[in-house]
C-alpha atoms as a PDB file:
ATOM      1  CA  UNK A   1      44.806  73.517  -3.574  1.00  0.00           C
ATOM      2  CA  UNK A   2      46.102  76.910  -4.406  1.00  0.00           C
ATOM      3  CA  UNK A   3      47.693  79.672  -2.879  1.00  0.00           C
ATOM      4  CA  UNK A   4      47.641  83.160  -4.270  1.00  0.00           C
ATOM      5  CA  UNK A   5      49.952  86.554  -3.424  1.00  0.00           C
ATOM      6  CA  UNK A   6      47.565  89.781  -1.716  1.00  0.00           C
ATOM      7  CA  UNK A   7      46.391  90.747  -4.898  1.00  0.00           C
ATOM      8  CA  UNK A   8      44.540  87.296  -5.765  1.00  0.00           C
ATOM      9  CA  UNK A   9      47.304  86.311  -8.521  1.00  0.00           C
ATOM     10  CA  UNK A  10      48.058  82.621  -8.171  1.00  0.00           C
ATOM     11  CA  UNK A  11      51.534  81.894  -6.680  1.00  0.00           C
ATOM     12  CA  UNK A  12      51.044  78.039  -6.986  1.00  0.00           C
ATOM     13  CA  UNK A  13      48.436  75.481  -7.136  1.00  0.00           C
ATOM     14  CA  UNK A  14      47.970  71.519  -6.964  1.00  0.00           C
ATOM     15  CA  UNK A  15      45.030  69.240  -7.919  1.00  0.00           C
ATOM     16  CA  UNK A  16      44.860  65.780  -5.576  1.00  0.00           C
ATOM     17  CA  UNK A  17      43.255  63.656  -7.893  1.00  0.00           C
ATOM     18  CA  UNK A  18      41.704  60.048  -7.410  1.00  0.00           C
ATOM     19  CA  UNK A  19      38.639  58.628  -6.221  1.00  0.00           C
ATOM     20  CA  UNK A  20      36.855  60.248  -3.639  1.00  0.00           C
ATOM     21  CA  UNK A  21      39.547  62.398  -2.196  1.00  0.00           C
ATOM     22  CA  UNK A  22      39.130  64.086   1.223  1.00  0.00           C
ATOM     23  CA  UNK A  23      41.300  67.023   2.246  1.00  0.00           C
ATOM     24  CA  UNK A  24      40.507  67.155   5.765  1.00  0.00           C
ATOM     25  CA  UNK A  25      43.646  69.195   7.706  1.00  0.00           C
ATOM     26  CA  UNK A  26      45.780  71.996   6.618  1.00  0.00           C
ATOM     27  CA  UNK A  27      48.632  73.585   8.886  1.00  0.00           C
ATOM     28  CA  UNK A  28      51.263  75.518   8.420  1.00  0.00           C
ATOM     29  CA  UNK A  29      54.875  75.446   9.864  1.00  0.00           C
ATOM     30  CA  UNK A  30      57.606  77.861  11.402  1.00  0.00           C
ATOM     31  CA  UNK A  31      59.296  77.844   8.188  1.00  0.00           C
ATOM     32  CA  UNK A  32      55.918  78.696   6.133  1.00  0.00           C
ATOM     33  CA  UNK A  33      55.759  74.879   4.663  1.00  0.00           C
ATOM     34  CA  UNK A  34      52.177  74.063   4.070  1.00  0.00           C
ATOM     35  CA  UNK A  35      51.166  70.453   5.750  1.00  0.00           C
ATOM     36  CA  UNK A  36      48.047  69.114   4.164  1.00  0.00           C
ATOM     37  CA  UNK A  37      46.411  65.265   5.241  1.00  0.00           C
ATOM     38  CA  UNK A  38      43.025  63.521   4.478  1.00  0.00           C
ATOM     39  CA  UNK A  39      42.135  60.501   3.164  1.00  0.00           C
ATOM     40  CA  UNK A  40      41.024  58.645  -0.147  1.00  0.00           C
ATOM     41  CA  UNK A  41      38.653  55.687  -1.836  1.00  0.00           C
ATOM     42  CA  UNK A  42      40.520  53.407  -3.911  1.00  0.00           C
ATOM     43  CA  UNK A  43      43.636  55.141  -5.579  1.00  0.00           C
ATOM     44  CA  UNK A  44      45.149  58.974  -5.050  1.00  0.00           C
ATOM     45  CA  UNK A  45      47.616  60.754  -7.129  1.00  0.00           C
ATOM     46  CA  UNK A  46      49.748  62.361  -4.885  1.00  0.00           C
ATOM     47  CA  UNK A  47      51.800  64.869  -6.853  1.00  0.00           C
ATOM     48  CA  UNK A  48      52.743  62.582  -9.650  1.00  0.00           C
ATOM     49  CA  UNK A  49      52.795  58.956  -7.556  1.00  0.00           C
ATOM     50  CA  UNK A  50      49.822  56.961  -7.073  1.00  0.00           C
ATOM     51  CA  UNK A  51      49.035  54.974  -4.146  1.00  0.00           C
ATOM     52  CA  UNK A  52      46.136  52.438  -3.563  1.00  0.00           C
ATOM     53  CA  UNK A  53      44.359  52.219  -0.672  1.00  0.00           C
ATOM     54  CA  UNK A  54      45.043  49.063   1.090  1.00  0.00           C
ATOM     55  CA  UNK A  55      42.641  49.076   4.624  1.00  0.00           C
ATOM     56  CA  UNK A  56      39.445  48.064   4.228  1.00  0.00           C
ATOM     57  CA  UNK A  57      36.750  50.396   6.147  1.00  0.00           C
ATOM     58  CA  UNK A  58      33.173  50.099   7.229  1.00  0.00           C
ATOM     59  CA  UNK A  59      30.757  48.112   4.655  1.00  0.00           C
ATOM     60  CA  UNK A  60      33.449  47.053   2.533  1.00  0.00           C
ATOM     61  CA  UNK A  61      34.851  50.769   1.756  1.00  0.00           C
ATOM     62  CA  UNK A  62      38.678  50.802   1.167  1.00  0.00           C
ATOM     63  CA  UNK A  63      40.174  53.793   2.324  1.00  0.00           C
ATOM     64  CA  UNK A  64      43.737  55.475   2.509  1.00  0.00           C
ATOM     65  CA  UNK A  65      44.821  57.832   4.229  1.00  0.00           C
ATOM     66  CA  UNK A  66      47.574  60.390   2.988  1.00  0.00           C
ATOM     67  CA  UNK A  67      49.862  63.380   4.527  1.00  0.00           C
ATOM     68  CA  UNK A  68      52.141  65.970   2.100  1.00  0.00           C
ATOM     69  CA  UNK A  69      54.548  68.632   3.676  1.00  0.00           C
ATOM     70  CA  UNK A  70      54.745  71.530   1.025  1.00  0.00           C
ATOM     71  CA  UNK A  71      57.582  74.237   0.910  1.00  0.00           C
ATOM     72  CA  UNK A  72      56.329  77.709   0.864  1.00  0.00           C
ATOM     73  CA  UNK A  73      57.034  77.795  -2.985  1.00  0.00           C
ATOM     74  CA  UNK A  74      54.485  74.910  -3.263  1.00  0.00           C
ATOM     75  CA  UNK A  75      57.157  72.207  -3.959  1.00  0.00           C
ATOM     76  CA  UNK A  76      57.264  68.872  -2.272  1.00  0.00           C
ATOM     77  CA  UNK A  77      59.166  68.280   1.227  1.00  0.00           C
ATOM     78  CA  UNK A  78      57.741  64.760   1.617  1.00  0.00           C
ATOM     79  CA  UNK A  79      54.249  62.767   0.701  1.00  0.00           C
ATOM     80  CA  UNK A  80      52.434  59.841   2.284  1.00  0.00           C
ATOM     81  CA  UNK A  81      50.191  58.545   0.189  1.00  0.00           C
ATOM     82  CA  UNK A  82      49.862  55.379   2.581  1.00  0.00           C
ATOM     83  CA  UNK A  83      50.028  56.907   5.843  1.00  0.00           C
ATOM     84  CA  UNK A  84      48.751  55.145   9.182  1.00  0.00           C
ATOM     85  CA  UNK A  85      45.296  54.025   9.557  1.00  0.00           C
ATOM     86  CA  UNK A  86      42.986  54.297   6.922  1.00  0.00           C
ATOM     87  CA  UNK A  87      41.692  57.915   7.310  1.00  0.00           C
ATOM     88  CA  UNK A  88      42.919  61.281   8.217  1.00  0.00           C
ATOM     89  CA  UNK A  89      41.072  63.839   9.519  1.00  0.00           C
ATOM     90  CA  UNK A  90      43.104  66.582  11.091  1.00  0.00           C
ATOM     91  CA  UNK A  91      47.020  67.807  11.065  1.00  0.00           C
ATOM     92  CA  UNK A  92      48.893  70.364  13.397  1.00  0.00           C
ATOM     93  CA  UNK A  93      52.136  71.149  13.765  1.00  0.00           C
ATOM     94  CA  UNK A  94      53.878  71.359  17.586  1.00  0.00           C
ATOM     95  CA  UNK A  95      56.224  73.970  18.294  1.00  0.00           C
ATOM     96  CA  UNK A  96      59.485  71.320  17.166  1.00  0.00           C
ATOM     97  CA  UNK A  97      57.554  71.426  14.101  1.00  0.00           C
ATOM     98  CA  UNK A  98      56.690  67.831  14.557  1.00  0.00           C
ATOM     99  CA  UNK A  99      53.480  67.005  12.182  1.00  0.00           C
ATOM    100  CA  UNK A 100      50.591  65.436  14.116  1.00  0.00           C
ATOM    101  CA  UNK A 101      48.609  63.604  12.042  1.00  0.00           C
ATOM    102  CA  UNK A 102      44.513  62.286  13.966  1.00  0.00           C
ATOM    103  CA  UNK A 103      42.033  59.899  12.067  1.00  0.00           C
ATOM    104  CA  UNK A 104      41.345  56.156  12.734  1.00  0.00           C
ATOM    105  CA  UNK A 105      42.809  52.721  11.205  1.00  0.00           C
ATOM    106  CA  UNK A 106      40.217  50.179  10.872  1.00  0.00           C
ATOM    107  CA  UNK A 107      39.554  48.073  13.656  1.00  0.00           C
ATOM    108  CA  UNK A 108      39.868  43.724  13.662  1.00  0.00           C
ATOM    109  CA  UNK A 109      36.705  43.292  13.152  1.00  0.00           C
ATOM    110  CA  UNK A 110      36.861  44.914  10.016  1.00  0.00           C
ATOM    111  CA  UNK A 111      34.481  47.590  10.003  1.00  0.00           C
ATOM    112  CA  UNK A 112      35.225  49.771  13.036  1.00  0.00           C
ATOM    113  CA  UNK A 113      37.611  52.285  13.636  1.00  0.00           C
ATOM    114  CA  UNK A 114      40.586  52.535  16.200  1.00  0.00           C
ATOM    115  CA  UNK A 115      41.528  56.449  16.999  1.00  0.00           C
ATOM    116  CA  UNK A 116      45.201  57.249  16.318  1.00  0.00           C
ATOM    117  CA  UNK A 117      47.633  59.736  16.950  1.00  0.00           C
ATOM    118  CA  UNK A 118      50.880  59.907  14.523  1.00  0.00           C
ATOM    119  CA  UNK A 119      53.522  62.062  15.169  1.00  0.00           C
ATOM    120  CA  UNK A 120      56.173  62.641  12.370  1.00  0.00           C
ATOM    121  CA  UNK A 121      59.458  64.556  12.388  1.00  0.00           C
ATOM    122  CA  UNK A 122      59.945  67.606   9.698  1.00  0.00           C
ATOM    123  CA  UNK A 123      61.406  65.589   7.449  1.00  0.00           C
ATOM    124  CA  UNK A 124      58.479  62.957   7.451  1.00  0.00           C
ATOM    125  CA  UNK A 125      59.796  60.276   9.960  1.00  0.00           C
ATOM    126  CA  UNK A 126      57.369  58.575  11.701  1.00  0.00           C
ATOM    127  CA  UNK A 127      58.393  59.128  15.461  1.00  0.00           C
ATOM    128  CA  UNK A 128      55.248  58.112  17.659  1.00  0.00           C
ATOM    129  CA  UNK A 129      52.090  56.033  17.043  1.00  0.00           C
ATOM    130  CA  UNK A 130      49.298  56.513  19.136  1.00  0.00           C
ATOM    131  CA  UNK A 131      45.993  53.908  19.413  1.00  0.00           C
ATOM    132  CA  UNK A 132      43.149  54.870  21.461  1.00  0.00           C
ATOM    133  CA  UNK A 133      40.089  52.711  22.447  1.00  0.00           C
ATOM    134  CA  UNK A 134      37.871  55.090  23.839  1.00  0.00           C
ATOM    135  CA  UNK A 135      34.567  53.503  25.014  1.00  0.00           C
ATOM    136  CA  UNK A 136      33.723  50.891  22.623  1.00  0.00           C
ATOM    137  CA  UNK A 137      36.841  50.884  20.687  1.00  0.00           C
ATOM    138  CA  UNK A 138      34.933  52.634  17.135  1.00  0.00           C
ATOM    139  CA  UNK A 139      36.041  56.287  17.516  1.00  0.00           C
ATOM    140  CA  UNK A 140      37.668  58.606  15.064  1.00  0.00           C
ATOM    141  CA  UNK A 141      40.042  61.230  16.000  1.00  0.00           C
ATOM    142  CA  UNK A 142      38.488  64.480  14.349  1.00  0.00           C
ATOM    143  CA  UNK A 143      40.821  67.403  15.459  1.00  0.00           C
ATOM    144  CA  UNK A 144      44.170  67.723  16.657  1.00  0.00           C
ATOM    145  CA  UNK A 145      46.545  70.573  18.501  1.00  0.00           C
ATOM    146  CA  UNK A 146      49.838  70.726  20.464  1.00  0.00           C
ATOM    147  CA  UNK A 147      50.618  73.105  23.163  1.00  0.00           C
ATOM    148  CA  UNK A 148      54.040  75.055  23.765  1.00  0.00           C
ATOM    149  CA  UNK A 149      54.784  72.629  26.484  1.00  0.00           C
ATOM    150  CA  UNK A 150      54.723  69.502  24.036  1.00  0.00           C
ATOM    151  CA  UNK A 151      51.259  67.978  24.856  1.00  0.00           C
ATOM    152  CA  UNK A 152      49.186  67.014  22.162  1.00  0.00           C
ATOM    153  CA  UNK A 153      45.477  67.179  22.257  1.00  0.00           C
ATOM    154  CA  UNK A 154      42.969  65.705  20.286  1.00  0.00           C
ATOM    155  CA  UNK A 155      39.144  65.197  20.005  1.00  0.00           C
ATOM    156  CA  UNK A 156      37.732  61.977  19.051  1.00  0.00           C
ATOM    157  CA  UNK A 157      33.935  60.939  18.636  1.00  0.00           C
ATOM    158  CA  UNK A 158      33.484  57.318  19.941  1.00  0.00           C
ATOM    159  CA  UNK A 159      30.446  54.833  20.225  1.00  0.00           C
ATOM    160  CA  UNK A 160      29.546  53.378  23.669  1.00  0.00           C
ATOM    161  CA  UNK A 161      29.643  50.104  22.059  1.00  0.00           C
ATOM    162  CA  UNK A 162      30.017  48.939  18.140  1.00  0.00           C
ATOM    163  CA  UNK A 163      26.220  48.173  17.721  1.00  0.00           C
ATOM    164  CA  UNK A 164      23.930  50.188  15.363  1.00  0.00           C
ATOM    165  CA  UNK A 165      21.912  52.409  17.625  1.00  0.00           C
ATOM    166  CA  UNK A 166      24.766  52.860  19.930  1.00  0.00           C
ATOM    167  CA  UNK A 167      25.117  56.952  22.289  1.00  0.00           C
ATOM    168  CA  UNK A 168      27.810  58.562  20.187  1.00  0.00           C
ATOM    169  CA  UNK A 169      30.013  60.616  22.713  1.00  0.00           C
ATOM    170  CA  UNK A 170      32.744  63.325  22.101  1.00  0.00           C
ATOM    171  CA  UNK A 171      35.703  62.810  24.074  1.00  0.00           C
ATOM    172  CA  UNK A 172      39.383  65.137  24.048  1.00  0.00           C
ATOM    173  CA  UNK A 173      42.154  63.653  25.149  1.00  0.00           C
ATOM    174  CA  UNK A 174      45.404  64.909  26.054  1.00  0.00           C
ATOM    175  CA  UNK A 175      49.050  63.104  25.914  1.00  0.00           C
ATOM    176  CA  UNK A 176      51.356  64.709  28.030  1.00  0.00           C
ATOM    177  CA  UNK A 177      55.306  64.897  26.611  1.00  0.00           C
END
């Protein structure tokens, strides 16, 4: 990641490195802080810690799913490198400046995916954990927003059942405050 001034000069910049790391959200804050989330195979190094993913995913993949809060001077306000579920897939920020985290946390039969909301405070506090079980139960939450009122939206792509060959449907769903 890296953020440069109008000119193009770099102000800052960050490398996420591990094994097949996905940055998947970005959002930004009423105080400028930078909120970044995704996920990761195996191990991340998430400015200077490493974490191991822990949740095993579909056909034996081990996934982890991480969340880091930046300052506007590109120094760390808090890290997850184990956050809930075992991906992450979108971030937004609510007008509190409560981080939303959406993605999925691996289901008990091992291989499918249960859709869930986080909700964090500014200083990284977990607050709220929201699980889903749209249709089948396999759904991932893929994008996230919040309105002024405090609802919280998300979309989430879900099978009608957890069999190969199964109608994949798109679904949004709203949480009301």
């Amino acid at each position: 990641m890296i953020e440069v001034d109008h000119s193009g000069a770099r102000l800052f910049s960050h490398v996420l490195a591990g094994t097949a790391v996905h940055t998947n959200g970005v959002a930004v804050d009423s105080k400028d802080n930078i909120v970044i989330t995704g996920f990761y195979e195996s191990s991340i190094n998430l400015f200077g810690e490493t974490f191991r993913a822990i949740t095993a995913g579909e056909s034996g993949r081990i996934s982890g799913a991480y969340l880091v809060k930046l300052d506007a001077r590109g120094q760390v306000v808090f890290k997850i490198g184990s956050a809930p579920g075992s991906e992450a897939n979108d971030v937004a920020v609510d007008a509190s400046d409560h981080v939303l985290v959406t993605g999925a946390s691996t289901g008990n039969a091992g291989f499918s995916r249960i859709t869930e909301v986080t909700e964090f405070d500014a200083a990284g506090a977990g607050l709220r954990l929201f699980e889903m079980f749209p249709a089948s139960g396999y759904g991932r939450g893929m994008a996230i927003a919040a309105d002024a009122c405090g609802s919280i939206f998300t979309s989430v792509n879900a099978l009608d059942q957890a069999s190969p060959g199964s109608a994949l449907r798109a679904y949004v769903i709203k949480m009301a405050p």
